[in-house]
PDB file of N, CA and C in Angstrom:
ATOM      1  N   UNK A   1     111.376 123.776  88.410  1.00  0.00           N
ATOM      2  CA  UNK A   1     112.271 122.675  88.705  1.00  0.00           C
ATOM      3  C   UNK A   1     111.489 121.572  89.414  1.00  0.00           C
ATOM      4  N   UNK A   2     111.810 119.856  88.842  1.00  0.00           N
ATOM      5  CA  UNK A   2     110.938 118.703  89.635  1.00  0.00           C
ATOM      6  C   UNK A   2     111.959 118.897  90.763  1.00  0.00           C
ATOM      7  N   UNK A   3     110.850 117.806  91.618  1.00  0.00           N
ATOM      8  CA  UNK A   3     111.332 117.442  92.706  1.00  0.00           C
ATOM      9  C   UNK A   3     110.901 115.729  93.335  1.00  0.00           C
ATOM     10  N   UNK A   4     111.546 114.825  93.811  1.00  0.00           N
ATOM     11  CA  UNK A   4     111.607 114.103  93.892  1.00  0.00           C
ATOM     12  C   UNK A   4     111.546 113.524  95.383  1.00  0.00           C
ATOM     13  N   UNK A   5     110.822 113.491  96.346  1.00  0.00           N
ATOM     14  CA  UNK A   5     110.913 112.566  97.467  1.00  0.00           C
ATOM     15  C   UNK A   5     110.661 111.529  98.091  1.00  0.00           C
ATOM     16  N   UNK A   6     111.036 110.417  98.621  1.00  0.00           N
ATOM     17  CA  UNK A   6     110.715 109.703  99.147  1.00  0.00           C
ATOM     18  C   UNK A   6     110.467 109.357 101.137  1.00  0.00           C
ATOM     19  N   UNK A   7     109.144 108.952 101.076  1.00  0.00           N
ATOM     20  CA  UNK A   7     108.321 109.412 102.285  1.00  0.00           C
ATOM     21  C   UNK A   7     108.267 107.912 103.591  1.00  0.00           C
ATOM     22  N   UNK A   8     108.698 108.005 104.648  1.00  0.00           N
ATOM     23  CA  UNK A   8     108.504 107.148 105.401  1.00  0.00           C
ATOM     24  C   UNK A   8     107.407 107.728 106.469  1.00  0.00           C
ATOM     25  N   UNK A   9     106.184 107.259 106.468  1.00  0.00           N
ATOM     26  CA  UNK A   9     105.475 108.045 107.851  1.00  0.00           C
ATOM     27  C   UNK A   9     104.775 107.131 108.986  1.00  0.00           C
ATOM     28  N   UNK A  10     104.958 107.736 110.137  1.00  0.00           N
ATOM     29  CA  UNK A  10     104.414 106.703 111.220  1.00  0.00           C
ATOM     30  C   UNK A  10     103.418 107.493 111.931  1.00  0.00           C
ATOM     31  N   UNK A  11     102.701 106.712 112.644  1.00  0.00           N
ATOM     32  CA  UNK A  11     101.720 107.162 113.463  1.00  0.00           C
ATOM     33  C   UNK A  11     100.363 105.945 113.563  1.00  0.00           C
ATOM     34  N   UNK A  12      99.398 106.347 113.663  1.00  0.00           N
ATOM     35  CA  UNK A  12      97.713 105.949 112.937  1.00  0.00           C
ATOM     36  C   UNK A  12      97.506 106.085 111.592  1.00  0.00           C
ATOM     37  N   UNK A  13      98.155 105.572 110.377  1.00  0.00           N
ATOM     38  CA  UNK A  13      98.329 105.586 108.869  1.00  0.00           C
ATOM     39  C   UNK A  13      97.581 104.421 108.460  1.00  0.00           C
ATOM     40  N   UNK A  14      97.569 103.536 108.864  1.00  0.00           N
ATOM     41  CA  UNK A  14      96.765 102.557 108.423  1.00  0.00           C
ATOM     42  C   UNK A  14      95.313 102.102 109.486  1.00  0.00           C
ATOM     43  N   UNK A  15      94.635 101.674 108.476  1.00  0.00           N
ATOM     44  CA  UNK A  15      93.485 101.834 108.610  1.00  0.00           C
ATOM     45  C   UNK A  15      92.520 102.743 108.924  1.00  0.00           C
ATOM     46  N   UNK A  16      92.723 104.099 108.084  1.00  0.00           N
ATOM     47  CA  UNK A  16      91.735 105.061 108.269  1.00  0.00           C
ATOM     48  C   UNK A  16      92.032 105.730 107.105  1.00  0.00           C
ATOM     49  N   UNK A  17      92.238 105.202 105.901  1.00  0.00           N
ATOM     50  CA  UNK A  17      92.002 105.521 104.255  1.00  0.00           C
ATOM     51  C   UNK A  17      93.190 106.758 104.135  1.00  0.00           C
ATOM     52  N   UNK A  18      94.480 106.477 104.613  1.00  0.00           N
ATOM     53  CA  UNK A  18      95.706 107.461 104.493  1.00  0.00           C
ATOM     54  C   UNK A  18      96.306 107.322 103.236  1.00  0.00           C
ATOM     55  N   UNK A  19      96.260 105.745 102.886  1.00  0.00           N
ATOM     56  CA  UNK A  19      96.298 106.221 101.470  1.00  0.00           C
ATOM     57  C   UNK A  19      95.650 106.581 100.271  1.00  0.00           C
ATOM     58  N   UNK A  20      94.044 106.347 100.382  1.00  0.00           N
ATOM     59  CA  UNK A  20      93.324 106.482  99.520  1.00  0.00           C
ATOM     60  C   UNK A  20      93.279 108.333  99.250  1.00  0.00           C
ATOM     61  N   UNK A  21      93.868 109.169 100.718  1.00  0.00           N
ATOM     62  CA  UNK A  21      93.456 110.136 100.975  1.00  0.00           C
ATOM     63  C   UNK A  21      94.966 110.763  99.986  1.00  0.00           C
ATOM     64  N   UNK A  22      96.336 110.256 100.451  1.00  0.00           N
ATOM     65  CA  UNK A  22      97.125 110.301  99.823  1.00  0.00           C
ATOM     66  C   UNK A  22      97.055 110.999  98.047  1.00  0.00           C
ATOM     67  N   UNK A  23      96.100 109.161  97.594  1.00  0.00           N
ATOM     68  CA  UNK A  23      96.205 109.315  96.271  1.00  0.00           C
ATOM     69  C   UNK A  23      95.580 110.734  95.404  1.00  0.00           C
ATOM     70  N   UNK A  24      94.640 111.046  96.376  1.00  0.00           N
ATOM     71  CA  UNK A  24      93.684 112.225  95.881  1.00  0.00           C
ATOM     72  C   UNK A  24      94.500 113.160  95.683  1.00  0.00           C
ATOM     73  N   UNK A  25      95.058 113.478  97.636  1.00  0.00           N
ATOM     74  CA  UNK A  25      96.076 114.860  97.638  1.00  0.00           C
ATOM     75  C   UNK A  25      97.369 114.580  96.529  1.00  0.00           C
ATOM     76  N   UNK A  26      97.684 113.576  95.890  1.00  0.00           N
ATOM     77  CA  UNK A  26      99.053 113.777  95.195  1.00  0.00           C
ATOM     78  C   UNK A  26      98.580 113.907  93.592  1.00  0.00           C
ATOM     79  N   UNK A  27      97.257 113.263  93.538  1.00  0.00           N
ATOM     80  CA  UNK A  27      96.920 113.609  92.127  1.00  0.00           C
ATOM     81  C   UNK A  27      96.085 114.941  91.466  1.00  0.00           C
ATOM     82  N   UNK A  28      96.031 115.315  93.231  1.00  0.00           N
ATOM     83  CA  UNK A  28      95.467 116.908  92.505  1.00  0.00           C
ATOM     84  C   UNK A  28      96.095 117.822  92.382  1.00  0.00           C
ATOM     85  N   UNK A  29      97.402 117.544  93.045  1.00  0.00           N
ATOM     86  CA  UNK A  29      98.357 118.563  92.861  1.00  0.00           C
ATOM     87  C   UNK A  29      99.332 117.845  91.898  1.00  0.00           C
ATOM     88  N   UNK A  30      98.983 116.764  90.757  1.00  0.00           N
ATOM     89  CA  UNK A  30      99.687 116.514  89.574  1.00  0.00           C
ATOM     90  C   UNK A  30     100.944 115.996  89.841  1.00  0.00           C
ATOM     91  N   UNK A  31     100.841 115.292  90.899  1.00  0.00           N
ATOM     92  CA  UNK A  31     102.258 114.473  91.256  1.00  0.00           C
ATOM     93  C   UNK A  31     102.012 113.096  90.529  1.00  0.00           C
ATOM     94  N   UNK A  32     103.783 112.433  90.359  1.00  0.00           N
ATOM     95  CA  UNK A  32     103.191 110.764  89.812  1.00  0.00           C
ATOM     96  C   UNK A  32     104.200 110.207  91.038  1.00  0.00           C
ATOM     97  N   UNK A  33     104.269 109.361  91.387  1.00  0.00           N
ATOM     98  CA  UNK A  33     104.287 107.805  92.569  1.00  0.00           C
ATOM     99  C   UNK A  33     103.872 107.332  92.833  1.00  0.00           C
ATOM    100  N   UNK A  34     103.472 106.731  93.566  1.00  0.00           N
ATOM    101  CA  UNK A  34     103.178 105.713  94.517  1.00  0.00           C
ATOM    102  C   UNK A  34     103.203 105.616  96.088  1.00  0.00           C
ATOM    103  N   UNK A  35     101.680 105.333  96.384  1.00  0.00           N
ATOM    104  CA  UNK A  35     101.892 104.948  97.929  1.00  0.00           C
ATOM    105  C   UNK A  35     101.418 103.782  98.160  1.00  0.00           C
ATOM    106  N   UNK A  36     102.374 103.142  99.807  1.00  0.00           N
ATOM    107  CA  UNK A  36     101.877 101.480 100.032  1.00  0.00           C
ATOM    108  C   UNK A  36     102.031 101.271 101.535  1.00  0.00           C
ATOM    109  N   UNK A  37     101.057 100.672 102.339  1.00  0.00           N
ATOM    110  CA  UNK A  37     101.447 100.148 103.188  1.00  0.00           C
ATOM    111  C   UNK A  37     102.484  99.461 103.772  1.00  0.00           C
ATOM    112  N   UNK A  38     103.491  99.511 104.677  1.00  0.00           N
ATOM    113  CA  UNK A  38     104.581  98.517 105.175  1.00  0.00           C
ATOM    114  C   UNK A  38     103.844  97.659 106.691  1.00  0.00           C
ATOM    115  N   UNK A  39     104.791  96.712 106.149  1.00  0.00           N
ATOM    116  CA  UNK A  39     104.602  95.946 107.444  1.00  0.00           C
ATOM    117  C   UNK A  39     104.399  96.043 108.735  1.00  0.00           C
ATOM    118  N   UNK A  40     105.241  97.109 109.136  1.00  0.00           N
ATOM    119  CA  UNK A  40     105.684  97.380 110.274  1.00  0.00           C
ATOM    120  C   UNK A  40     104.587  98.996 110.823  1.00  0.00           C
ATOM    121  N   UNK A  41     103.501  98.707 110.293  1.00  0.00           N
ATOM    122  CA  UNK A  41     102.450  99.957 110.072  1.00  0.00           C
ATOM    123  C   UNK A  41     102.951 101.305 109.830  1.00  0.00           C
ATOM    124  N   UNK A  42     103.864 101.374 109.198  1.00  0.00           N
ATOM    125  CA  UNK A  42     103.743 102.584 108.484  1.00  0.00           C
ATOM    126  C   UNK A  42     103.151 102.577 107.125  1.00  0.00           C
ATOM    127  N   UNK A  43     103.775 103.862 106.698  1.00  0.00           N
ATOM    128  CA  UNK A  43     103.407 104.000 105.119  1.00  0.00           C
ATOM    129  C   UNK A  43     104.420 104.608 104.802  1.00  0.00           C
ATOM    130  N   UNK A  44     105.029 103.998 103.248  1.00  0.00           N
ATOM    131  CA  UNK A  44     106.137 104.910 102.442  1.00  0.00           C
ATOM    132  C   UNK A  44     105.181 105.354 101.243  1.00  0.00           C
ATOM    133  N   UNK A  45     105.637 106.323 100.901  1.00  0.00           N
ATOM    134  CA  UNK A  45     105.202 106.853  99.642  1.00  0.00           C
ATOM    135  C   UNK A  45     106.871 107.795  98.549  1.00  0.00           C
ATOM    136  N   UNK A  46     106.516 107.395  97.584  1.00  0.00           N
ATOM    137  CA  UNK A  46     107.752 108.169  96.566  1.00  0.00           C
ATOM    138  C   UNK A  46     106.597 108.985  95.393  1.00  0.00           C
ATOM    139  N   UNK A  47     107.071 110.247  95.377  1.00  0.00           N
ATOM    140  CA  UNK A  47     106.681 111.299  94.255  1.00  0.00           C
ATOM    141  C   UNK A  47     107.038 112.462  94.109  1.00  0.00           C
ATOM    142  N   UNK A  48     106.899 112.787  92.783  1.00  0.00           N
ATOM    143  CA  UNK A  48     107.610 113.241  91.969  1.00  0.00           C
ATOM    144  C   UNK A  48     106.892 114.622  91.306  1.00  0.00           C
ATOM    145  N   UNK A  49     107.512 115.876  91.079  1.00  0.00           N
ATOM    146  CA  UNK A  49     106.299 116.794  90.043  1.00  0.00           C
ATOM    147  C   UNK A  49     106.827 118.042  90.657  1.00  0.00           C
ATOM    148  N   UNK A  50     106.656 119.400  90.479  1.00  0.00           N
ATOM    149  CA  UNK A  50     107.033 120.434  90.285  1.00  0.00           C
ATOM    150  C   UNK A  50     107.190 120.434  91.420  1.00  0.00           C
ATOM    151  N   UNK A  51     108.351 121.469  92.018  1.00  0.00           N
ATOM    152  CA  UNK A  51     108.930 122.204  93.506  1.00  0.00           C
ATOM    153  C   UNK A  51     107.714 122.448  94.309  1.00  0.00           C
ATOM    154  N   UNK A  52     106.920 123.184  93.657  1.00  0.00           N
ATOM    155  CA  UNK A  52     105.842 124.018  95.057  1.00  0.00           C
ATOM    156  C   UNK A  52     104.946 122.613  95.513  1.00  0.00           C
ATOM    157  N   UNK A  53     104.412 121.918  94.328  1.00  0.00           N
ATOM    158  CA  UNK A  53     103.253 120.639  94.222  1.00  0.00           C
ATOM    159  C   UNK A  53     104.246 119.415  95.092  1.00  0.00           C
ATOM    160  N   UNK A  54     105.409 119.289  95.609  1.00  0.00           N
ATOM    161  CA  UNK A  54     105.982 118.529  96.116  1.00  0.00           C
ATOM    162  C   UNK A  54     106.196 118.659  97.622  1.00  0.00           C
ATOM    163  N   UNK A  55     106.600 119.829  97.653  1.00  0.00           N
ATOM    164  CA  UNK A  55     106.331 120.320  98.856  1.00  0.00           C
ATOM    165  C   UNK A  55     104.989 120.882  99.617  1.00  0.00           C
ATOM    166  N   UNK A  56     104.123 120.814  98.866  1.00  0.00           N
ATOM    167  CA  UNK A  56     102.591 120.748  99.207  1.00  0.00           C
ATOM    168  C   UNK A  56     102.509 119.620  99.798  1.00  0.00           C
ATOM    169  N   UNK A  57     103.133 118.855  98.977  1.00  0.00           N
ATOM    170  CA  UNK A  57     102.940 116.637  99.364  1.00  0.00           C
ATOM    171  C   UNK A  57     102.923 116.685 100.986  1.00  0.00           C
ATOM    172  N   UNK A  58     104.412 117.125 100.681  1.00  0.00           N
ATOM    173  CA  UNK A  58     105.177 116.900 102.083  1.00  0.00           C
ATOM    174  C   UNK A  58     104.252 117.285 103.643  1.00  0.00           C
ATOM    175  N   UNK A  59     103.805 118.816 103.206  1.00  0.00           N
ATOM    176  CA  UNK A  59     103.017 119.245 104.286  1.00  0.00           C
ATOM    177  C   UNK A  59     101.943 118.313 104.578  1.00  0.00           C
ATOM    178  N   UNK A  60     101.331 117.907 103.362  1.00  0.00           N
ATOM    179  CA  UNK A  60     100.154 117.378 103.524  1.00  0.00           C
ATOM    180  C   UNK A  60     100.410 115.755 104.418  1.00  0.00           C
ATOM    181  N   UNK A  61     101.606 115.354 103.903  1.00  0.00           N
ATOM    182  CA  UNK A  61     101.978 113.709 104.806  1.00  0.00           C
ATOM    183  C   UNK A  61     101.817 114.233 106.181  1.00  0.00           C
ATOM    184  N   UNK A  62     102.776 115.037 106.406  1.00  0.00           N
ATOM    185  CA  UNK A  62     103.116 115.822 108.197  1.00  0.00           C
ATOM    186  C   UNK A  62     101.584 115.409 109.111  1.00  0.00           C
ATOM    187  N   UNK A  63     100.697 116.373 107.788  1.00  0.00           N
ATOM    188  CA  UNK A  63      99.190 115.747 108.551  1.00  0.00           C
ATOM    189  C   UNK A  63      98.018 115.099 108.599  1.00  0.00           C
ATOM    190  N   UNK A  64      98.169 114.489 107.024  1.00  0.00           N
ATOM    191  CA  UNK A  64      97.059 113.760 106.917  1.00  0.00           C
ATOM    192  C   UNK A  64      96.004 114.307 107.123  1.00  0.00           C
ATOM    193  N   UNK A  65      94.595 113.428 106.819  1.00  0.00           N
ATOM    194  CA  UNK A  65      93.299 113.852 107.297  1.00  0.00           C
ATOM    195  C   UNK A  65      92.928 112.733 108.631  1.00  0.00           C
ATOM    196  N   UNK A  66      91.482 113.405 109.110  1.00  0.00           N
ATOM    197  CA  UNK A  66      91.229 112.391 110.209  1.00  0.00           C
ATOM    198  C   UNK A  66      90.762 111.380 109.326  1.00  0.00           C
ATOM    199  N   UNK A  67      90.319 110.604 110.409  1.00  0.00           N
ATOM    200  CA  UNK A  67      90.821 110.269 111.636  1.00  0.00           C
ATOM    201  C   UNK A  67      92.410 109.635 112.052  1.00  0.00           C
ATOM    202  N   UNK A  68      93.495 110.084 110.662  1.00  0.00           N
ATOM    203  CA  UNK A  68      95.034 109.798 110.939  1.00  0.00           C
ATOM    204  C   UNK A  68      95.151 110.406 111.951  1.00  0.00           C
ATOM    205  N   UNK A  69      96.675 109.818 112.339  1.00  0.00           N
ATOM    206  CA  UNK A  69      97.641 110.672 113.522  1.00  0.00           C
ATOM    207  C   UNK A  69      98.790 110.759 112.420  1.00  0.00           C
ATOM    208  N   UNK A  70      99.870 111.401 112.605  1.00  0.00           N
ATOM    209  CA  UNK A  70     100.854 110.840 112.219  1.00  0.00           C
ATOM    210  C   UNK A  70     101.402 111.932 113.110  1.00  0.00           C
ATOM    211  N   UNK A  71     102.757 110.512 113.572  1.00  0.00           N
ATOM    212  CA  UNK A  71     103.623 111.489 114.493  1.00  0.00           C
ATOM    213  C   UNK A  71     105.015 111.833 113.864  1.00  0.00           C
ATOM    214  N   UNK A  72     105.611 110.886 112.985  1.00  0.00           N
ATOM    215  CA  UNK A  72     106.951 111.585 112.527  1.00  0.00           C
ATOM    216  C   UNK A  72     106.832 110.997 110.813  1.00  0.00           C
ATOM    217  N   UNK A  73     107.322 112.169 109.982  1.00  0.00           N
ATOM    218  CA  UNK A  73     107.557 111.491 108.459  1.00  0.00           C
ATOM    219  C   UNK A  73     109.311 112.315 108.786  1.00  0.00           C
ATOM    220  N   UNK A  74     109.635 110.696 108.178  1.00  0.00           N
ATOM    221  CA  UNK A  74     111.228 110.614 107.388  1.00  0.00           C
ATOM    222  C   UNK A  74     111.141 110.872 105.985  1.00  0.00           C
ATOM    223  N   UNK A  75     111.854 112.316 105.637  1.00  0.00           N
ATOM    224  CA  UNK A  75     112.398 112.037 103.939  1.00  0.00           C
ATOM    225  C   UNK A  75     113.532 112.300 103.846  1.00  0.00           C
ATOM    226  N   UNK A  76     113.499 111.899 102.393  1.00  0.00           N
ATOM    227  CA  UNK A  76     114.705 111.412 101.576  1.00  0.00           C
ATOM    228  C   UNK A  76     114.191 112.297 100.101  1.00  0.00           C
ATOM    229  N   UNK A  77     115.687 112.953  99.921  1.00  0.00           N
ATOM    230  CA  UNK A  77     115.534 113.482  98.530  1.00  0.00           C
ATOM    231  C   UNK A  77     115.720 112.805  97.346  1.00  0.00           C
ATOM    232  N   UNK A  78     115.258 112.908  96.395  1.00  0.00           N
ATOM    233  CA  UNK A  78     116.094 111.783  95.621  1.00  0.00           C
ATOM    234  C   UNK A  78     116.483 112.432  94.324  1.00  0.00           C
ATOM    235  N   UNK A  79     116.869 111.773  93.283  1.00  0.00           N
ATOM    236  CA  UNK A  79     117.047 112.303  91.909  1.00  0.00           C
ATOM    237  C   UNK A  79     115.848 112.014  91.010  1.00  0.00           C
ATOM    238  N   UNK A  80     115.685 113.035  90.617  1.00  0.00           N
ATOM    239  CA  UNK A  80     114.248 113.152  89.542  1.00  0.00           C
ATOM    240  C   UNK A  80     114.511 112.122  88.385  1.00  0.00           C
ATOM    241  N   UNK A  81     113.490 111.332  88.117  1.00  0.00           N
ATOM    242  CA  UNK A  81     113.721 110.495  87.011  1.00  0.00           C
ATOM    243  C   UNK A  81     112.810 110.598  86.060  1.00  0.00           C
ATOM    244  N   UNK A  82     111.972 110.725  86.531  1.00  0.00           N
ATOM    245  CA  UNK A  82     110.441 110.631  85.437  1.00  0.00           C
ATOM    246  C   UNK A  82     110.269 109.390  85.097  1.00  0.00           C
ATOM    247  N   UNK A  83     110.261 108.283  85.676  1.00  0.00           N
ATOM    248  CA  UNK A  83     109.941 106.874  85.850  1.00  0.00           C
ATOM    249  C   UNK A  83     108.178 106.521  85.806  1.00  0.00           C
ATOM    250  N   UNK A  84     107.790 107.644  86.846  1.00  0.00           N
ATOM    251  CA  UNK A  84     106.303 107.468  86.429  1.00  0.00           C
ATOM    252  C   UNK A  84     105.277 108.086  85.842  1.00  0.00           C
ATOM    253  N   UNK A  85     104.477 107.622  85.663  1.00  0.00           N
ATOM    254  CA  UNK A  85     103.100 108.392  84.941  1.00  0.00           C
ATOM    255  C   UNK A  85     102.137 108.354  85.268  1.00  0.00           C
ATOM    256  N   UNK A  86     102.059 107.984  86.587  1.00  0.00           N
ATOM    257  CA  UNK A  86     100.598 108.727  87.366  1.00  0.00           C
ATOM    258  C   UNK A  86     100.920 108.450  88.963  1.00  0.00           C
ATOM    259  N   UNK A  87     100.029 108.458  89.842  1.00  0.00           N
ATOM    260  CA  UNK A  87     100.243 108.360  91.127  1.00  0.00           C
ATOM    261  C   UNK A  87      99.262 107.074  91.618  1.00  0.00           C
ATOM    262  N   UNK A  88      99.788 105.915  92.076  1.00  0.00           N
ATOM    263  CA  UNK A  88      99.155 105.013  92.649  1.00  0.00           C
ATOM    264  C   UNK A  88      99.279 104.137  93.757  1.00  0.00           C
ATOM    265  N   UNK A  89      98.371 103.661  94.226  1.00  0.00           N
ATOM    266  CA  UNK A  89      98.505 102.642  95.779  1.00  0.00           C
ATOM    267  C   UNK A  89      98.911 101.626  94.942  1.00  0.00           C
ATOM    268  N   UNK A  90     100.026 101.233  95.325  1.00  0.00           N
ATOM    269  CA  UNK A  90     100.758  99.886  94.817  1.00  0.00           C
ATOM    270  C   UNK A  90     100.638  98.421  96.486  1.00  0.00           C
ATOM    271  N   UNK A  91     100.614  97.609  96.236  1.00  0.00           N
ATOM    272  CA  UNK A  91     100.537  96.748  97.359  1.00  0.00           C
ATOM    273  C   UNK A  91     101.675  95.583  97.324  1.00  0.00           C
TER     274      UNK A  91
END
């Protein structure tokens, strides 16, 4: 069964390659979305791809690599669409 979430995370996310690190962890575990910087220094990310590979995501936002912090991720479940076809930093 897919699974579908959408990711709000705060902490030290920007500027220390959280999303470049992102794109790796979501495309090796065969997820498709998108991650992007917000204004307000966080990062949202939305993706999509099998139950276990989604919830891998999830753990992996919670902690990032260094030199991130992240202190709280907000999700949101959503409805599976299959809208995308690969996983990318959108700006």
């Amino acid at each position: 069964m897919n699974k579908r979430f959408h990711v709000h995370i705060s902490g030290r996310v920007q500027g220390v390659c959280f999303r470049a690190n992102a794109l790796r962890a979501a495309r090796s575990l065969g997820l498709t979305g998108w991650v992007r910087n917000l204004p307000d220094d966080r990062v949202e990310a939305v993706f999509e791809g099998e139950r276990k590979n989604t919830e891998a995501m999830l753990d992996w936002c919670r902690t990032g690599t260094p030199p991130a912090r992240v202190d709280h991720v907000d999700v949101a479940e959503e409805n599976v669409d299959g809208s995308f076809t690969s996983f990318d930093i959108v700006y």
